[in-house]
C-alpha atoms as a PDB file:
ATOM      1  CA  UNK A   1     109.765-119.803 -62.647  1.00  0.00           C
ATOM      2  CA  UNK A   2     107.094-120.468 -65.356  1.00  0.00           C
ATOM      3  CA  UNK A   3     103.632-119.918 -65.435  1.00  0.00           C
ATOM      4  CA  UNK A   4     100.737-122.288 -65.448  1.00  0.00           C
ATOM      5  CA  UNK A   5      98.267-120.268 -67.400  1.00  0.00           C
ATOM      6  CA  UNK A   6      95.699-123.248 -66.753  1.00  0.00           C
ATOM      7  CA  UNK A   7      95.764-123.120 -63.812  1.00  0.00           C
ATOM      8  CA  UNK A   8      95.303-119.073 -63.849  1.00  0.00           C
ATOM      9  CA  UNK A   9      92.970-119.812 -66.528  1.00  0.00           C
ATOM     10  CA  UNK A  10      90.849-121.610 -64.057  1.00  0.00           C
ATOM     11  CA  UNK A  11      91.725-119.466 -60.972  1.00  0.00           C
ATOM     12  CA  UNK A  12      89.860-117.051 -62.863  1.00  0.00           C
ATOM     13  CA  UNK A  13      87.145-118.681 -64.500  1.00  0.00           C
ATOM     14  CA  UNK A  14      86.392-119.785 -60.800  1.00  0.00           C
ATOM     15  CA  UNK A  15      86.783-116.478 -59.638  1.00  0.00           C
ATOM     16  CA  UNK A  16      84.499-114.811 -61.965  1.00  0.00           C
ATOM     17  CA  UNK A  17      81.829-117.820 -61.200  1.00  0.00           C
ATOM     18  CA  UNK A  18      82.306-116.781 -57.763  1.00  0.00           C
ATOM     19  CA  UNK A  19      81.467-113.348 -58.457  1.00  0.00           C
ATOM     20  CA  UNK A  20      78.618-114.350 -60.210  1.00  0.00           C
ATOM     21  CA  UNK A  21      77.078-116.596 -57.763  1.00  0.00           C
ATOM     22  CA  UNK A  22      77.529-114.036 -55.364  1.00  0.00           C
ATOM     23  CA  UNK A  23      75.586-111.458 -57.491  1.00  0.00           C
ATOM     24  CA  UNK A  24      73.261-114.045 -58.033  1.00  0.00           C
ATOM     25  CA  UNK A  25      72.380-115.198 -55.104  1.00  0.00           C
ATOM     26  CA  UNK A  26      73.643-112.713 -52.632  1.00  0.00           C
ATOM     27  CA  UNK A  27      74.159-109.104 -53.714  1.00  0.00           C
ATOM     28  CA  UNK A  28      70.943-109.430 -55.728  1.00  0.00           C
ATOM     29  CA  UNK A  29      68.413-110.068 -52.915  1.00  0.00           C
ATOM     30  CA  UNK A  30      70.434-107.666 -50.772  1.00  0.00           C
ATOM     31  CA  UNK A  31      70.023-104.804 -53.620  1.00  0.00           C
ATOM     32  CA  UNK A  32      66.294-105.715 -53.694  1.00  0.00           C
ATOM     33  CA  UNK A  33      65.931-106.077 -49.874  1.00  0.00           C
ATOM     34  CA  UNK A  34      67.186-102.123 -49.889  1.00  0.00           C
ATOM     35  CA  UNK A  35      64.999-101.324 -52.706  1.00  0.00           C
ATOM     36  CA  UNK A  36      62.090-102.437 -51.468  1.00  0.00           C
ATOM     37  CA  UNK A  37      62.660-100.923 -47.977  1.00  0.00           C
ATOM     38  CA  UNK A  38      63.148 -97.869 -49.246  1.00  0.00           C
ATOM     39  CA  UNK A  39      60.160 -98.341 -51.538  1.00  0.00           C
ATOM     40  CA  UNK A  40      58.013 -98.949 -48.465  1.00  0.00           C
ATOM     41  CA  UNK A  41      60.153 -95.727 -46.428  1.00  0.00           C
ATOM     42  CA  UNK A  42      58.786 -93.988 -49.181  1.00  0.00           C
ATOM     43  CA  UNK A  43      55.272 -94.982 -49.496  1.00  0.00           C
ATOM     44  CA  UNK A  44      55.138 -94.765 -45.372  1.00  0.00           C
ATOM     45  CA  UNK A  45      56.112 -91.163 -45.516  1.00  0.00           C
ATOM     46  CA  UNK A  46      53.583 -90.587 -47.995  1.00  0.00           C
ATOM     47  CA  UNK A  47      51.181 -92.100 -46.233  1.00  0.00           C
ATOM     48  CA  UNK A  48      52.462 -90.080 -43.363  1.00  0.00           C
ATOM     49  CA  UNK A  49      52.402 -86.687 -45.435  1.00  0.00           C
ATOM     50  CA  UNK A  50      48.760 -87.070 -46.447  1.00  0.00           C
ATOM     51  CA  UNK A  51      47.785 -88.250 -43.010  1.00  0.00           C
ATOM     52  CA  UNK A  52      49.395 -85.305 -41.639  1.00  0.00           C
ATOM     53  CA  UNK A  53      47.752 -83.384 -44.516  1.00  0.00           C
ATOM     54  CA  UNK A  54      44.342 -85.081 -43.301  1.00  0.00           C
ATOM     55  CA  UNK A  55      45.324 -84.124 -39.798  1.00  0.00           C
ATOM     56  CA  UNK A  56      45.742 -80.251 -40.572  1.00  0.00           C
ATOM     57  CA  UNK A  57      42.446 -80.624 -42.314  1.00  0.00           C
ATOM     58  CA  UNK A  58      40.591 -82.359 -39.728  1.00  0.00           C
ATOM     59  CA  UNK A  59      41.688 -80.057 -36.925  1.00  0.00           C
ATOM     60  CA  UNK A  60      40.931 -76.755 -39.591  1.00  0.00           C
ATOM     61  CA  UNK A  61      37.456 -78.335 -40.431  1.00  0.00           C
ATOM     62  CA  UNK A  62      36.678 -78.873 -36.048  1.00  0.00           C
ATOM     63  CA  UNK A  63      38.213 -75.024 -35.238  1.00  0.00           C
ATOM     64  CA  UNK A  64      35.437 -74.209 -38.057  1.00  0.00           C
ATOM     65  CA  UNK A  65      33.196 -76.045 -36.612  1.00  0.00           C
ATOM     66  CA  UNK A  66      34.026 -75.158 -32.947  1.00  0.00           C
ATOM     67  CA  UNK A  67      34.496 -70.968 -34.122  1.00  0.00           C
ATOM     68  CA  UNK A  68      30.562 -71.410 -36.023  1.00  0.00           C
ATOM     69  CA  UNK A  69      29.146 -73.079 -32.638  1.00  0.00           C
ATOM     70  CA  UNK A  70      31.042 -70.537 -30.661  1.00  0.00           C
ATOM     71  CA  UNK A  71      28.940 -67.990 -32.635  1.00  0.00           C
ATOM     72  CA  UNK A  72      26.041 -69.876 -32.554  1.00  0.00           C
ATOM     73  CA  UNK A  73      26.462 -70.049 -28.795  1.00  0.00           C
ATOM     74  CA  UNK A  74      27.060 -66.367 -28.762  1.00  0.00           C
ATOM     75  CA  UNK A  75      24.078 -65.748 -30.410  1.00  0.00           C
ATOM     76  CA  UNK A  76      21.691 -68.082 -28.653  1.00  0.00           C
ATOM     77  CA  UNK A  77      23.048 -66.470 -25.104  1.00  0.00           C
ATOM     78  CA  UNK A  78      22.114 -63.204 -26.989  1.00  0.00           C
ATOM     79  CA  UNK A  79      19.084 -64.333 -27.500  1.00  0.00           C
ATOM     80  CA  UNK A  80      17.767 -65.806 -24.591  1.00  0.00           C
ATOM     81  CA  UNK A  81      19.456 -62.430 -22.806  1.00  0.00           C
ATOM     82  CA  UNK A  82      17.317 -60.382 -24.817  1.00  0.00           C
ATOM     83  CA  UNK A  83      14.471 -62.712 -24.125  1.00  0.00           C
ATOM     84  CA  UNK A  84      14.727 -62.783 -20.389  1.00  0.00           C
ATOM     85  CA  UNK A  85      15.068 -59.040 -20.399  1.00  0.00           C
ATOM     86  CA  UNK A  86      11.715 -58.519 -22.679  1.00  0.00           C
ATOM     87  CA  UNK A  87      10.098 -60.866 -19.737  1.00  0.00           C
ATOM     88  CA  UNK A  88      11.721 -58.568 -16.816  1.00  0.00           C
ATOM     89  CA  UNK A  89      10.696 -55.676 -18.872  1.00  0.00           C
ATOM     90  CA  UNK A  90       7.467 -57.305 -19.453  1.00  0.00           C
ATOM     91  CA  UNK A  91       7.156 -58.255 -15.754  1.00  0.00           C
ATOM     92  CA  UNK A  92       7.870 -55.163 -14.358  1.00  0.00           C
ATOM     93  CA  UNK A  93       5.353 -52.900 -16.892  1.00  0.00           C
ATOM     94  CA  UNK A  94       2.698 -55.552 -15.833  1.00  0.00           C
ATOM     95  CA  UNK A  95       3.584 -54.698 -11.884  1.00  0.00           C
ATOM     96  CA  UNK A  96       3.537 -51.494 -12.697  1.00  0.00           C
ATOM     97  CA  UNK A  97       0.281 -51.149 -14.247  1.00  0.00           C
ATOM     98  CA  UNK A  98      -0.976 -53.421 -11.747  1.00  0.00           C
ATOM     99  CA  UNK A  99       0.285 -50.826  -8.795  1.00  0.00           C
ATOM    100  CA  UNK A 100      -1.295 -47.810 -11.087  1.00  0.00           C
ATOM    101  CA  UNK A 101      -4.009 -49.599 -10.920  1.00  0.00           C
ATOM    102  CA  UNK A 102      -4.572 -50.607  -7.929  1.00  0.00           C
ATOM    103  CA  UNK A 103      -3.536 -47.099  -6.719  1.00  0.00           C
ATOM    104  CA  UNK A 104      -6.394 -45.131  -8.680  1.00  0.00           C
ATOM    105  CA  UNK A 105      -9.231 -48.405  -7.101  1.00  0.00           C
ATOM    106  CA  UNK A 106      -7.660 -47.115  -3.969  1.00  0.00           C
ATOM    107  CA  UNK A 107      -7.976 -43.387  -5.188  1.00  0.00           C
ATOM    108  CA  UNK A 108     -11.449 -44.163  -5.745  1.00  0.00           C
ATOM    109  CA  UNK A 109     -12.442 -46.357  -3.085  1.00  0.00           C
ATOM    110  CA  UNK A 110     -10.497 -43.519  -0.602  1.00  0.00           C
ATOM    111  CA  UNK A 111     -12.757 -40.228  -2.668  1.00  0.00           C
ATOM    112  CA  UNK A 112     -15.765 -42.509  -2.394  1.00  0.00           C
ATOM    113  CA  UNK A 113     -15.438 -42.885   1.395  1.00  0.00           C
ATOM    114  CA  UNK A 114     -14.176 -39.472   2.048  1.00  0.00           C
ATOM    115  CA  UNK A 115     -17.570 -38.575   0.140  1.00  0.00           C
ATOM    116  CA  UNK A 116     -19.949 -41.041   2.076  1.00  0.00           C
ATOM    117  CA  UNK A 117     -18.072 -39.597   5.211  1.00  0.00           C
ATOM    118  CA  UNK A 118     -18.948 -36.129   4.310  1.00  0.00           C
ATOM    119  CA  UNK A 119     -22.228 -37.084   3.669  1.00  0.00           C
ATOM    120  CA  UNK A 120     -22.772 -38.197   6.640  1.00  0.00           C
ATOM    121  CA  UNK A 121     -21.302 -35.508   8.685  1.00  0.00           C
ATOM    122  CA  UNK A 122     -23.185 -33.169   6.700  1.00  0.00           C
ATOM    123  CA  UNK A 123     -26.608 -35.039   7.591  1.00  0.00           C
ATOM    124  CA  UNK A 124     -25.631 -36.024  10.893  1.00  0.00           C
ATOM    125  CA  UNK A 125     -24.265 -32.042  11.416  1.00  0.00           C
ATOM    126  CA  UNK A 126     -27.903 -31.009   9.992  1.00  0.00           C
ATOM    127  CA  UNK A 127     -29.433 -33.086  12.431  1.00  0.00           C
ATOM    128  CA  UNK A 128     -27.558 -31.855  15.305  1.00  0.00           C
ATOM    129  CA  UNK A 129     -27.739 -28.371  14.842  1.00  0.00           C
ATOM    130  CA  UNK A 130     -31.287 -28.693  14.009  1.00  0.00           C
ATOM    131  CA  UNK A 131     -32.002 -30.295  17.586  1.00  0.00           C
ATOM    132  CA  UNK A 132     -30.096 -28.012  18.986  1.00  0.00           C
ATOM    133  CA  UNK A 133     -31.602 -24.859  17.578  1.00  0.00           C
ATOM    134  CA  UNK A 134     -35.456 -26.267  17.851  1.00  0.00           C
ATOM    135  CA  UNK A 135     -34.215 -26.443  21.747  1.00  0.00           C
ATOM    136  CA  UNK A 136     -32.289 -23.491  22.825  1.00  0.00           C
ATOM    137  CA  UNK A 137     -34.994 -21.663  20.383  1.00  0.00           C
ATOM    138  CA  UNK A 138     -37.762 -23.533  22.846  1.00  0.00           C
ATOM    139  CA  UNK A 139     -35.516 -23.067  25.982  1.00  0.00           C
ATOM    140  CA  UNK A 140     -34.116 -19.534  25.790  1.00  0.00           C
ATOM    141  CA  UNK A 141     -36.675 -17.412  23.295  1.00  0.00           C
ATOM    142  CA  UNK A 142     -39.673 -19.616  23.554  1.00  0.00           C
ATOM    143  CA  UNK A 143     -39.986 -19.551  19.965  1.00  0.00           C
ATOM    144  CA  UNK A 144     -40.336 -22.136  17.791  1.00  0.00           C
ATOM    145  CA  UNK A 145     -37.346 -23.019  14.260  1.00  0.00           C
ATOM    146  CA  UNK A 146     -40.019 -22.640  11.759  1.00  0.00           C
ATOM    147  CA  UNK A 147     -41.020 -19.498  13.133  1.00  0.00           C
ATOM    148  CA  UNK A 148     -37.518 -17.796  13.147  1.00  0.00           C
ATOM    149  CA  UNK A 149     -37.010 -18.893   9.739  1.00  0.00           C
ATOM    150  CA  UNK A 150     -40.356 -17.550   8.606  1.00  0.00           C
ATOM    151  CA  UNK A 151     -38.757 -14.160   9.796  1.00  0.00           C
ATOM    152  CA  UNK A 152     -35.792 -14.380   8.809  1.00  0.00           C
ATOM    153  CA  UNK A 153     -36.538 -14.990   5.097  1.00  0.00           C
ATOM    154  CA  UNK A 154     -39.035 -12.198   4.682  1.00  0.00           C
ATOM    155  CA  UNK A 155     -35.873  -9.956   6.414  1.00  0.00           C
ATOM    156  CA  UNK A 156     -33.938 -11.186   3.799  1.00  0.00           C
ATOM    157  CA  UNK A 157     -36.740 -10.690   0.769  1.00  0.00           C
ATOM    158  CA  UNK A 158     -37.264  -7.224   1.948  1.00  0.00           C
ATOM    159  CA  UNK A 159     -33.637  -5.801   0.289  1.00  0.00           C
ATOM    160  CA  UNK A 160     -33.904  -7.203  -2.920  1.00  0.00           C
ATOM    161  CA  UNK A 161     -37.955  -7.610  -3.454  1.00  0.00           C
ATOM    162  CA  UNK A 162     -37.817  -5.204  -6.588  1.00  0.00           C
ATOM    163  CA  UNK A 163     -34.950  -7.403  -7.771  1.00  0.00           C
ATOM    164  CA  UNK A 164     -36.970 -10.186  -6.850  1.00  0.00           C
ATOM    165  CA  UNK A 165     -39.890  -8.699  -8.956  1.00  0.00           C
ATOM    166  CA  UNK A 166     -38.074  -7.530 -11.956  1.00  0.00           C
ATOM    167  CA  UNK A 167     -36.697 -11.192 -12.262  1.00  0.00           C
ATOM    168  CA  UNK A 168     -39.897 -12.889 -11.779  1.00  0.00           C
ATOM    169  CA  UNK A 169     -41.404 -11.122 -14.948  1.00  0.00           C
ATOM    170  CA  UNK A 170     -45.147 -11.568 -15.029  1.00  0.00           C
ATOM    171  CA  UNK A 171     -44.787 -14.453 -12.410  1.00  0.00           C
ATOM    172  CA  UNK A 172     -48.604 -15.356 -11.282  1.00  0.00           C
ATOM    173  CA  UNK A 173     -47.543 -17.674  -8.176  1.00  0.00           C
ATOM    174  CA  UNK A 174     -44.699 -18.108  -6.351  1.00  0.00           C
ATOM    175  CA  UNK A 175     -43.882 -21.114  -4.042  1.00  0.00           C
ATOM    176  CA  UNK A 176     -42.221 -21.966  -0.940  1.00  0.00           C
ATOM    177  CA  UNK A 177     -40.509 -25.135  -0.182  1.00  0.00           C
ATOM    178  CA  UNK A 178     -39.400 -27.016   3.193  1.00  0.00           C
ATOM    179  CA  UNK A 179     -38.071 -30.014   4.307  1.00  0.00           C
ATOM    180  CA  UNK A 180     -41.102 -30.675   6.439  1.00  0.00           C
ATOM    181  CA  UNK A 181     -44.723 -29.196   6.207  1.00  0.00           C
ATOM    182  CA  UNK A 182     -44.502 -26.223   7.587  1.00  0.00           C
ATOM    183  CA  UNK A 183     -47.269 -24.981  10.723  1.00  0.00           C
ATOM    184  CA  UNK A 184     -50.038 -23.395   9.903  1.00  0.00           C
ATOM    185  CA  UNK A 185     -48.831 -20.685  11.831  1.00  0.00           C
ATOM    186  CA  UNK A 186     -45.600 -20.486   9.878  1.00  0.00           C
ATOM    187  CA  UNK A 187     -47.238 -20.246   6.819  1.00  0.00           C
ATOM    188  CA  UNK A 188     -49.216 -17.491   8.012  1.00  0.00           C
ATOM    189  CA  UNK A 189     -46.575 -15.620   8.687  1.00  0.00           C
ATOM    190  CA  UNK A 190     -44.915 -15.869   5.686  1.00  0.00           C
ATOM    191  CA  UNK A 191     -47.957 -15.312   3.638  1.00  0.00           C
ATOM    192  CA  UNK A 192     -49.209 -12.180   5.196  1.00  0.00           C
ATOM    193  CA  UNK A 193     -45.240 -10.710   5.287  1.00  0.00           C
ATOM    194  CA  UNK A 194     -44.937 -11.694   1.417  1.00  0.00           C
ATOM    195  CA  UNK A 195     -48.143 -10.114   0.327  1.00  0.00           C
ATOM    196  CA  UNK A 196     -46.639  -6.543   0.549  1.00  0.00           C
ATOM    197  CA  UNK A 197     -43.833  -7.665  -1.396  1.00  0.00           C
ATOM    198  CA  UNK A 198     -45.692  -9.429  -4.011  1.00  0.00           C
ATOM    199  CA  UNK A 199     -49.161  -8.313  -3.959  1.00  0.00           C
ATOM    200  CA  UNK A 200     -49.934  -9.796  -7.158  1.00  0.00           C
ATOM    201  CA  UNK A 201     -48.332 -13.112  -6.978  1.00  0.00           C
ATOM    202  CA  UNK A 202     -49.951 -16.235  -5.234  1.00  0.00           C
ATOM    203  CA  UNK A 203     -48.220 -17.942  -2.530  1.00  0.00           C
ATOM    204  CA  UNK A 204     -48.369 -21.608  -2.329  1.00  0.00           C
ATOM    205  CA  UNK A 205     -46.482 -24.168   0.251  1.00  0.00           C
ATOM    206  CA  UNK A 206     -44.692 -27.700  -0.641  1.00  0.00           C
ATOM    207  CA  UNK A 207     -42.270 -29.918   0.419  1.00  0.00           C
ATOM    208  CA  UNK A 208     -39.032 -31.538  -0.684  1.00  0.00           C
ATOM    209  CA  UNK A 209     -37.760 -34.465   1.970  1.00  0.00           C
ATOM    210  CA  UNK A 210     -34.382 -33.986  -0.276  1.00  0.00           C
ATOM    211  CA  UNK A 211     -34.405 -30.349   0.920  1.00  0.00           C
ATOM    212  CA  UNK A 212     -32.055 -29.293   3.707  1.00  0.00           C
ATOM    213  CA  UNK A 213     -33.784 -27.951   6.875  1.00  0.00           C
ATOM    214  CA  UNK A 214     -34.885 -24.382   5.742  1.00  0.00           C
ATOM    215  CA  UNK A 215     -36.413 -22.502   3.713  1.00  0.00           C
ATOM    216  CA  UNK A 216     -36.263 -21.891  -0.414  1.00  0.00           C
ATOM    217  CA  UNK A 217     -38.639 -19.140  -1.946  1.00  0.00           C
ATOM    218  CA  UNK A 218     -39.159 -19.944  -6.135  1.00  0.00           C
ATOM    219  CA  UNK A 219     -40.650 -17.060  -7.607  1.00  0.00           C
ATOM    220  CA  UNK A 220     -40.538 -16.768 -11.606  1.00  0.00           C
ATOM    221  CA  UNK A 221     -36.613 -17.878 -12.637  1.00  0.00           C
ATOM    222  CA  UNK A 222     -35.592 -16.039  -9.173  1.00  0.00           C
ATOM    223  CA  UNK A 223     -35.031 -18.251  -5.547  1.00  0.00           C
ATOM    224  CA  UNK A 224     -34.116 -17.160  -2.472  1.00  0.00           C
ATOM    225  CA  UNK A 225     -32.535 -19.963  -0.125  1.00  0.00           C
ATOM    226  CA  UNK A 226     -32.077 -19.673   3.398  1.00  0.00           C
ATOM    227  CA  UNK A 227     -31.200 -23.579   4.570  1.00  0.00           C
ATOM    228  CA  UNK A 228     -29.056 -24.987   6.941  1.00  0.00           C
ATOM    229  CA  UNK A 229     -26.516 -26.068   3.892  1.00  0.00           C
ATOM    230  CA  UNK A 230     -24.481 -23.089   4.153  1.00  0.00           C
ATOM    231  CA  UNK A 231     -23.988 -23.781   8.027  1.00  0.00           C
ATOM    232  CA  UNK A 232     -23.692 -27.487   8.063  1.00  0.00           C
ATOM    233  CA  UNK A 233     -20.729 -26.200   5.117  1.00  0.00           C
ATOM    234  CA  UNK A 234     -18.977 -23.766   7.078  1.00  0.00           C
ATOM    235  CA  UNK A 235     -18.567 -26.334  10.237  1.00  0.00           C
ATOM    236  CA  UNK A 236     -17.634 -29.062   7.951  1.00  0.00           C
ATOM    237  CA  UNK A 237     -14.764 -26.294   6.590  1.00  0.00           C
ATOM    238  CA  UNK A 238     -14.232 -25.456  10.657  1.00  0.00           C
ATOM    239  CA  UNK A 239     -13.643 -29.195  11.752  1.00  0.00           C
ATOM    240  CA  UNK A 240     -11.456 -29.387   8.396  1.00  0.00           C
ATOM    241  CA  UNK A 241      -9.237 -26.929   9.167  1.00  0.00           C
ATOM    242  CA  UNK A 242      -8.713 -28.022  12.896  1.00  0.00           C
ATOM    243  CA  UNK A 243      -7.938 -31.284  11.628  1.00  0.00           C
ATOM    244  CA  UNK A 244      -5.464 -29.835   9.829  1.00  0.00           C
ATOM    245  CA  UNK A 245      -3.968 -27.793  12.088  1.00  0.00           C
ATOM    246  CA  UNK A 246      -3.945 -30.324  14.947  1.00  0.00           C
ATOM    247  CA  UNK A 247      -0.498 -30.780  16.455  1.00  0.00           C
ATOM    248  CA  UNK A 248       0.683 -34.772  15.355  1.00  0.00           C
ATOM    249  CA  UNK A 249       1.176 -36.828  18.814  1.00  0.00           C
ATOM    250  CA  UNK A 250       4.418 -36.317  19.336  1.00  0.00           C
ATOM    251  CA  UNK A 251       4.833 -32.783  17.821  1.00  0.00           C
ATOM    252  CA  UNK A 252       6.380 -30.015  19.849  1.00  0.00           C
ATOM    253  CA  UNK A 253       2.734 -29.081  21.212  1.00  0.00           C
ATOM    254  CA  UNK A 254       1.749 -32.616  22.139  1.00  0.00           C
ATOM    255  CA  UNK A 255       1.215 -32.796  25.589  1.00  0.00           C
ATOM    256  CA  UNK A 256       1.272 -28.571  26.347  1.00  0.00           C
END
């Protein structure tokens, strides 16, 4: 059998146009197809990469952001805690103060009744017992309260006169106050039962409407008092202390 190199001649030729057409026209575009989808794989994933990148960068930056307003919330609920106890604090020294206060008006205002009361018990007291010694004086010893006072301060003069004269020095007059003006005679009396006493010394008679009921002898820098004060005093302590030690209604003695 012989061989017809033309006709493997052209076999190949065609087969190696064949080839080339097919690089040409279809393994070409193919091999560039690829290329260019894995040039855009490539450039997606690094686009992907440096999103994620912005991602982790974005989320860092807000957990920043969120920790700093976390603190800044910490510290603004800090402060407005502190602030709101200041104002309680503030609130309550202010009530306080208020209460102190209005405990020591109250104080006062209590004192300054306690003291008009007394006042009043003491002149109402004076008045009483005044009445009622100018009667039973009248009723019982027909005598009157000027009189019995006249006598009983020249009683009490009588122990201590030399006392009475060595503290008046070199006393010329000596004086005798009263609440009232005094009979004439009262004054009698008590001028003629000084002048043994106090020969020498001048006896004169005034008045003092500020003066408890009574008697008050001035002599030199010495005085001799004898007033209803002292009295008026110890019933004032009397009523005091039975007010005191009055049972409470309700106590074990209530009702005995």
């Amino acid at each position: 059998m012989s061989i017809d190199w033309i006709t493997v001649a052209a076999q190949i030729a065609n087969f190696l146009v064949l080839v080339w057409l097919l690089k040409r026209f279809l393994y070409r575009p193919i091999l560039d197809g690829i290329d260019a989808r894995e040039a855009e794989i490539a450039s997606r994933m690094q686009e992907a990469v440096q999103a994620r990148h912005k991602a982790e960068q974005a989320e860092a930056e807000y957990r920043q952001k969120l920790r700093s307003q976390q603190s800044q919330d910490a510290d603004l609920s800090e402060a407005i805690r502190k602030a709101a106890e200041d104002k309680r604090d503030a609130i309550l020294a202010d009530a306080r103060e208020q209460q102190e206060r209005e405990r020591a008006l109250w104080l006062t205002q209590r004192d300054d009744e306690a003291r008009e009361y007394a006042q009043k018990l003491h002149h109402v007291g004076a008045e009483a017992l005044l009445s009622l010694t100018r009667k039973a004086l009248g009723d019982l010893a027909d005598d009157t309260l000027e009189a019995r006072m006249a006598a009983q301060l020249i009683r009490k003069i009588g122990p201590m006169a030399a006392d009475l004269r060595t503290a008046a020095g070199a006393a010329a007059g000596a004086v005798i106050y009263s609440h009232a003006p005094l009979p004439p005679g009262v004054t009698d009396r008590l001028t003629s039962g000084l002048a043994p006493l106090f020969p020498e010394v001048a006896l004169e008679f005034r008045t003092d409407p500020e003066q408890a009921p009574g008697l008050v002898l001035r002599i030199g820098g010495a005085q001799v008092a004898w007033t209803l004060d002292s009295y008026i005093d110890g019933l004032e302590a009397r009523v005091a202390d039975r007010l005191t030690a009055a049972p409470e209604p309700g106590g074990p003695d209530h009702g005995q």
